[in-house]
Protein backbone atom coordinates (compact mmCIF):
# COMPACT_ATOMS: atom_id res chain seq x y z
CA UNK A 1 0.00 0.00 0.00
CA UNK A 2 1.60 3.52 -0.38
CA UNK A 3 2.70 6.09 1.87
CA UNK A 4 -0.17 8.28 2.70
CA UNK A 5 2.59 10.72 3.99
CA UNK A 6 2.20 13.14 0.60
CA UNK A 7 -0.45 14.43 0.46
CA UNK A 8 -2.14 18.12 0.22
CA UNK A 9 -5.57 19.56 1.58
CA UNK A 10 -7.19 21.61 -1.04
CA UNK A 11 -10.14 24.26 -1.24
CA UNK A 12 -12.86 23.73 -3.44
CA UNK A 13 -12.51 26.46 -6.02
CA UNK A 14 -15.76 28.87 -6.05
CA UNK A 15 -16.88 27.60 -9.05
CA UNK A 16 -17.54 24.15 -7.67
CA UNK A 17 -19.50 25.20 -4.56
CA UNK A 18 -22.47 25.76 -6.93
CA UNK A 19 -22.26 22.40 -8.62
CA UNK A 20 -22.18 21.10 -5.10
CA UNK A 21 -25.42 22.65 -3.98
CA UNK A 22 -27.06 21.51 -6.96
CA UNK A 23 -26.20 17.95 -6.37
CA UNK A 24 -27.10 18.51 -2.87
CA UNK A 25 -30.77 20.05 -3.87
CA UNK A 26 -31.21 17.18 -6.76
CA UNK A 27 -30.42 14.32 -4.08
CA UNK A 28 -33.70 15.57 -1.91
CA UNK A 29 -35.78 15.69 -4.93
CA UNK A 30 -38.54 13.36 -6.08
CA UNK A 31 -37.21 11.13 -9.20
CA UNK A 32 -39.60 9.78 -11.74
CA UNK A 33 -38.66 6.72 -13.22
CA UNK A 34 -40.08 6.06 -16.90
CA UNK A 35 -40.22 3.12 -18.83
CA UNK A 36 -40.25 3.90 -22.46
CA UNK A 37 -40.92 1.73 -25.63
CA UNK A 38 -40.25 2.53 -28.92
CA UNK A 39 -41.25 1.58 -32.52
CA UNK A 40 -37.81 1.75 -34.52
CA UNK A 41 -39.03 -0.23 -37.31
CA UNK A 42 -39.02 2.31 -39.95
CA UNK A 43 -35.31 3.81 -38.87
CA UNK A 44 -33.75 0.40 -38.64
CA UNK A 45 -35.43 -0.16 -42.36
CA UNK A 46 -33.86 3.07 -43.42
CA UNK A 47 -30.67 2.12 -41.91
CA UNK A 48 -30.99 -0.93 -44.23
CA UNK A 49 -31.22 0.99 -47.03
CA UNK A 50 -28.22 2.79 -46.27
CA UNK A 51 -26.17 -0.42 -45.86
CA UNK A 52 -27.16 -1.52 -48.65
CA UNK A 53 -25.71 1.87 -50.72
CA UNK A 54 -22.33 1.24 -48.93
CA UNK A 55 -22.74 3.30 -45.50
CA UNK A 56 -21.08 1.80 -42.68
CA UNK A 57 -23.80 3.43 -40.07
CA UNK A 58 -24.45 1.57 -36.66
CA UNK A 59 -28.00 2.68 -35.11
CA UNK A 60 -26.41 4.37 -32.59
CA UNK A 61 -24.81 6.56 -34.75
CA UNK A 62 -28.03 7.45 -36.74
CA UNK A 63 -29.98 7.89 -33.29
CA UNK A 64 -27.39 10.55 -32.93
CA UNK A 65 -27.39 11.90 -35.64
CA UNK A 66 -30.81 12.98 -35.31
């Protein structure tokens, strides 16, 4: 295990306090969870297509795209 002799206490610079407080705030908040389906029938058709003219395009890459 290494020395835990070096080491240095640091501030938290001012522009992290407010990223702090926001996790802080977000943590005590009410979450909705969502289950979500959908139909990707026509882009994985259209990603067929564009196979098919040579493309080398992954669905994730499309989905991005968009």
């Amino acid at each position: 295990m290494p020395e835990l002799d070096n080491y240095e206490i640091k501030e938290f610079p001012v522009s992290r306090l407010a990223t702090m407080d926001i996790g802080a705030a977000a943590f005590a908040k009410h979450h909705v969870w969502v289950i979500l389906e959908l139909d990707v029938t026509a882009a994985r058709n259209k990603i067929g297509r564009l196979k098919e003219q040579g493309e080398n395009i992954s669905f994730n890459a499309w989905w991005i795209m968009m």
